[in-house]
Every structure is written in structure tokens, then in C-alpha cells.
Protein backbone atom coordinates (compact mmCIF):
# COMPACT_ATOMS: atom_id res chain seq x y z
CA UNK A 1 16.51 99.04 -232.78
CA UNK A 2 20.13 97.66 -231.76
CA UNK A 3 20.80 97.69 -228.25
CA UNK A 4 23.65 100.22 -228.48
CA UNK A 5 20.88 102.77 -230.03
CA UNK A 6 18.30 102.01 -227.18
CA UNK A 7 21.13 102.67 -224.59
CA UNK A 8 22.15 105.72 -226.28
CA UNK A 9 18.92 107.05 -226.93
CA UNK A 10 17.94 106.94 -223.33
CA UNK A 11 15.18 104.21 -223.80
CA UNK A 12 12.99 103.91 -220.92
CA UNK A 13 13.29 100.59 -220.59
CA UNK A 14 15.85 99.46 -217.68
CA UNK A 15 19.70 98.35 -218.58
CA UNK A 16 21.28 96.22 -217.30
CA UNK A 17 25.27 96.53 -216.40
CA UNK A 18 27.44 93.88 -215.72
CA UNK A 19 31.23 94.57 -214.73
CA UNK A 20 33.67 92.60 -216.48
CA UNK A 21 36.53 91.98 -214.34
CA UNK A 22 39.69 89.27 -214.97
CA UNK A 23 40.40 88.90 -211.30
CA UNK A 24 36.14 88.58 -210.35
CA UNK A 25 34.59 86.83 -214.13
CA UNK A 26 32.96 85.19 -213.17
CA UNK A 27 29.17 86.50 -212.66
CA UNK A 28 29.74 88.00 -215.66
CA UNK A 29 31.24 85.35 -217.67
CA UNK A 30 27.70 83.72 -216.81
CA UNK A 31 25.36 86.33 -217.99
CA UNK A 32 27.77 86.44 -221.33
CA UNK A 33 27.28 82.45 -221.77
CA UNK A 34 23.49 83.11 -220.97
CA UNK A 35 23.26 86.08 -223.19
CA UNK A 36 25.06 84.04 -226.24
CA UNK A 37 22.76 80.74 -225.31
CA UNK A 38 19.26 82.27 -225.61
CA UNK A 39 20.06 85.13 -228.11
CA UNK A 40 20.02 88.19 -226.44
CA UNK A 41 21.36 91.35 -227.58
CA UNK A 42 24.28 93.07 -225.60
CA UNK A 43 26.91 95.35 -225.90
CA UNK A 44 30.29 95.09 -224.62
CA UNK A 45 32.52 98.27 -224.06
CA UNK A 46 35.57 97.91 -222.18
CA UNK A 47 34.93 96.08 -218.69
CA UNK A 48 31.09 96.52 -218.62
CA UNK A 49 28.40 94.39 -220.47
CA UNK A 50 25.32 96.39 -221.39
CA UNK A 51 21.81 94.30 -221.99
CA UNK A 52 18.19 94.88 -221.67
CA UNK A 53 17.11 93.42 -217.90
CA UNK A 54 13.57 92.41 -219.38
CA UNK A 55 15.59 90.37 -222.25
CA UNK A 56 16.85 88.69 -219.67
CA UNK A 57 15.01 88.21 -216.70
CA UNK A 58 12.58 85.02 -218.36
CA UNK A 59 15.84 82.55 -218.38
CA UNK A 60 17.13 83.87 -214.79
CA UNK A 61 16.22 81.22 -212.26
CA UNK A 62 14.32 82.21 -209.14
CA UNK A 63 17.00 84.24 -206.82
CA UNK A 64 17.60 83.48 -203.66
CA UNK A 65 17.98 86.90 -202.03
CA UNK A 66 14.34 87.67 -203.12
CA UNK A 67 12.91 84.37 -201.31
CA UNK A 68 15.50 85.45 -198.05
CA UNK A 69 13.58 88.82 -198.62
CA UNK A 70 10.55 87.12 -198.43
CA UNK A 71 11.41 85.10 -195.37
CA UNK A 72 12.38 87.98 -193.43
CA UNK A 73 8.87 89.91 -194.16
CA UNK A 74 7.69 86.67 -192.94
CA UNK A 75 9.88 86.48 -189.56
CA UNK A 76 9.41 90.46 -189.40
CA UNK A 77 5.88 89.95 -189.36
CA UNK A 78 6.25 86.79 -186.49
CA UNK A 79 8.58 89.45 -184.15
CA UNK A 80 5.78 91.82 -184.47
CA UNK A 81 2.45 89.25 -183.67
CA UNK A 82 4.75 87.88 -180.85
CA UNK A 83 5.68 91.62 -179.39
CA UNK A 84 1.59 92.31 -179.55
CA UNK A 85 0.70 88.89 -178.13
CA UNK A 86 3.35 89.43 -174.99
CA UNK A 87 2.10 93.30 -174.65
CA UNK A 88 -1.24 91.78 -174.30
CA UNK A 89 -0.44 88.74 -172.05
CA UNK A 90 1.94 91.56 -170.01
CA UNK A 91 -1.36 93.72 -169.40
CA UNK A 92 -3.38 90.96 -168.45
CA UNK A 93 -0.71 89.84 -165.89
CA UNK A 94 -0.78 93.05 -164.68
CA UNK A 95 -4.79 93.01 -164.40
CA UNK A 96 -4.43 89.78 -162.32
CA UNK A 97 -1.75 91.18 -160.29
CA UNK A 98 -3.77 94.02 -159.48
CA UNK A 99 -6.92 92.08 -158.82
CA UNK A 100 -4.73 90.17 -156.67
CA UNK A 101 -3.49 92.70 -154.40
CA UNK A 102 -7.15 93.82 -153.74
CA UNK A 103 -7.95 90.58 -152.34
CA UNK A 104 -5.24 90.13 -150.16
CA UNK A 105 -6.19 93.87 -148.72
CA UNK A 106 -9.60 93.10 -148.41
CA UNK A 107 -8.20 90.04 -146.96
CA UNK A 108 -6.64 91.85 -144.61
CA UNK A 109 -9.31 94.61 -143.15
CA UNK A 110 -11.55 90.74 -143.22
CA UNK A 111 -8.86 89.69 -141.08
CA UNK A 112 -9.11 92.39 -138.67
CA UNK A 113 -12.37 92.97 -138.66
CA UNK A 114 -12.31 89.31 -136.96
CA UNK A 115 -9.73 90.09 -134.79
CA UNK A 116 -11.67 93.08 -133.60
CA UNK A 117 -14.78 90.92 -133.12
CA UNK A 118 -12.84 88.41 -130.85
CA UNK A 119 -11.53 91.30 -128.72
CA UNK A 120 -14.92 92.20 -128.14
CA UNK A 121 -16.24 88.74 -127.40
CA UNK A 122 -13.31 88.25 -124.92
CA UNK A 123 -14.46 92.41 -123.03
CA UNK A 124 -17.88 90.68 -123.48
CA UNK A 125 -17.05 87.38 -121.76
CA UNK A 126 -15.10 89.39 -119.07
CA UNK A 127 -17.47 92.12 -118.42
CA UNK A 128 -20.74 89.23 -117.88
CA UNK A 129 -18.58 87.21 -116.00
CA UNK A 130 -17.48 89.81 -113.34
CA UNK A 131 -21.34 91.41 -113.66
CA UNK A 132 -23.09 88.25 -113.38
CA UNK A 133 -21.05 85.91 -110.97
CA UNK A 134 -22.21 87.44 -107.99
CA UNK A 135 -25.91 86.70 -108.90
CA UNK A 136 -26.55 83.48 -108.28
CA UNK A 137 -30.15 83.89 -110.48
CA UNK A 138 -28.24 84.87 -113.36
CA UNK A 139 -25.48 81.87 -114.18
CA UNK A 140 -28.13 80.15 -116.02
CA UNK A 141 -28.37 83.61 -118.56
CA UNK A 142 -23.83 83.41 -118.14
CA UNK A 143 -23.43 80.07 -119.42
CA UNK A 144 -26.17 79.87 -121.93
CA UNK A 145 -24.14 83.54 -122.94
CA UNK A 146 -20.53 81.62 -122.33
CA UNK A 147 -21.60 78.35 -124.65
CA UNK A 148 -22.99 81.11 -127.98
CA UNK A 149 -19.60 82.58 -127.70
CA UNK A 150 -17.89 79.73 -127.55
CA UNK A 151 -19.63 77.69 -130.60
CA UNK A 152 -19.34 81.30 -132.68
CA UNK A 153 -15.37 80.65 -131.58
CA UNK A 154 -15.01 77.37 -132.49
CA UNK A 155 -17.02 77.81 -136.09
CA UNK A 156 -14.67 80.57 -137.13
């Protein structure tokens, strides 16, 4: 079946149209030569060449929009692993942060909790010392008291 006949016919098989233009030939001037060189049916009616895509397609060398296509699934794909693995390293820098400020709050009540215990030795170490220093029996029990407190001072 001529071309012209398939086209007219509505055959399902795709058509191609190329648009003949004298200022802009030059695409098409290319599929004509191609066309002509491998024997390919078309049909030319005033600026537009019709032709079977499938006729075609075999000589067509590989284009380069479909390998750009191809690289920007690829880089689309990168963006997207990347995005995950920084949402991922984000929430664990988060976890640490958190875990962080916990210890340096239960640094903290550590901290006083010392504090508090040094208050008390110091009450302690004035309360035995204005108790016991009259009692002249009883300086052996202060300074045996005096030297604990100060070796539990000096190891903190």
C-alpha cells in the first residue's frame, strides 16, 4: 500500500511530519536526503513531508535528547538518594543533639548535687568544730573527723 493510501486511510501505524521551510531546510532537507538514500517511501505536499516513523527510525542515529533524558532520570534519581541520605543524617544530628542536652542537664543536677554535699561538709566541719573544741577528750574524734573530710575534698 503507497504511503499516501496508508496516510489517508488512517493506518495505525505512526506518521511522521516534517515541515519544509526555505528560511529553516534544513532538518528537513536531511530526512529528504535520508529518505532518498535508504529507499523509503514519503509524500511531499506543499511544505510538509509525510513518511512512516518506523521506516525510518533503523537509519536514525542514537539522539541526543533521549541520552540527556536519560541523564537527568539519572541526576533526578542522585537529588532524591542525597535529599533521603541528609533527612536521615539531619535526624540523627538531631538524636545526638538531644542526647547531648540530657547530659549536660544531668551534668548539671551532678554538679549541684556536689555543691550541696560540700555545703554540708563545710555546716558539718563548723558545727563539730564549735561542739567539740571545748572538750578536750574529743579532738582526737575532730581531727580524725577534719582529715575524712578533707581527703573526700581533695579526691573530688
Amino acid at each position: 500500500m503507497p504511503l499516501v493510501d496508508q496516510f489517508e486511510s488512517g493506518s495505525e501505524e505512526p506518521v511522521h511530519m516534517a515541515y519544509v521551510s526555505k528560511k529553516y531546510n534544513k532538518h528537513s532537507t536531511t530526512i529528504k536526503k535520508l529518505l532518498e538514500k535508504h529507499n523509503i517511501p514519503y509524500y511531499k505536499e506543499s511544505k510538509y513531508i509525510y513518511f512512516l516513523e518506523s521506516d525510518l527510525k533503523p537509519y536514525l542515529p542514537h539522539r541526543p535528547s533521549d541520552k540527556k533524558f536519560e541523564d537527568s532520570e539519572r541526576l533526578l534519581t542522585i537529588i532524591e538518594n542525597t535529599e533521603a541520605r541528609l533527612k536521615k543524617y539531619e535526624a540523627l544530628v538531631d538524636s545526638k543533639d538531644a542526647h547531648i542536652a540530657a547530659l549536660l542537664n544531668e551534668n548539671s543536677l551532678k554538679n549541684a548535687q556536689i555543691t550541696d554535699l560540700f555545703t554540708l561538709n563545710k555546716q558539718l566541719t563548723a558545727a563539730c568544730t564549735s561542739k567539740y573544741s571545748d572538750e578536750p577528750s574529743s579532738n582526737k574524734d575532730f581531727i580524725e573527723l577534719k582529715n575524712i573530710i578533707l581527703k573526700m575534698e581533695k579526691n573530688d
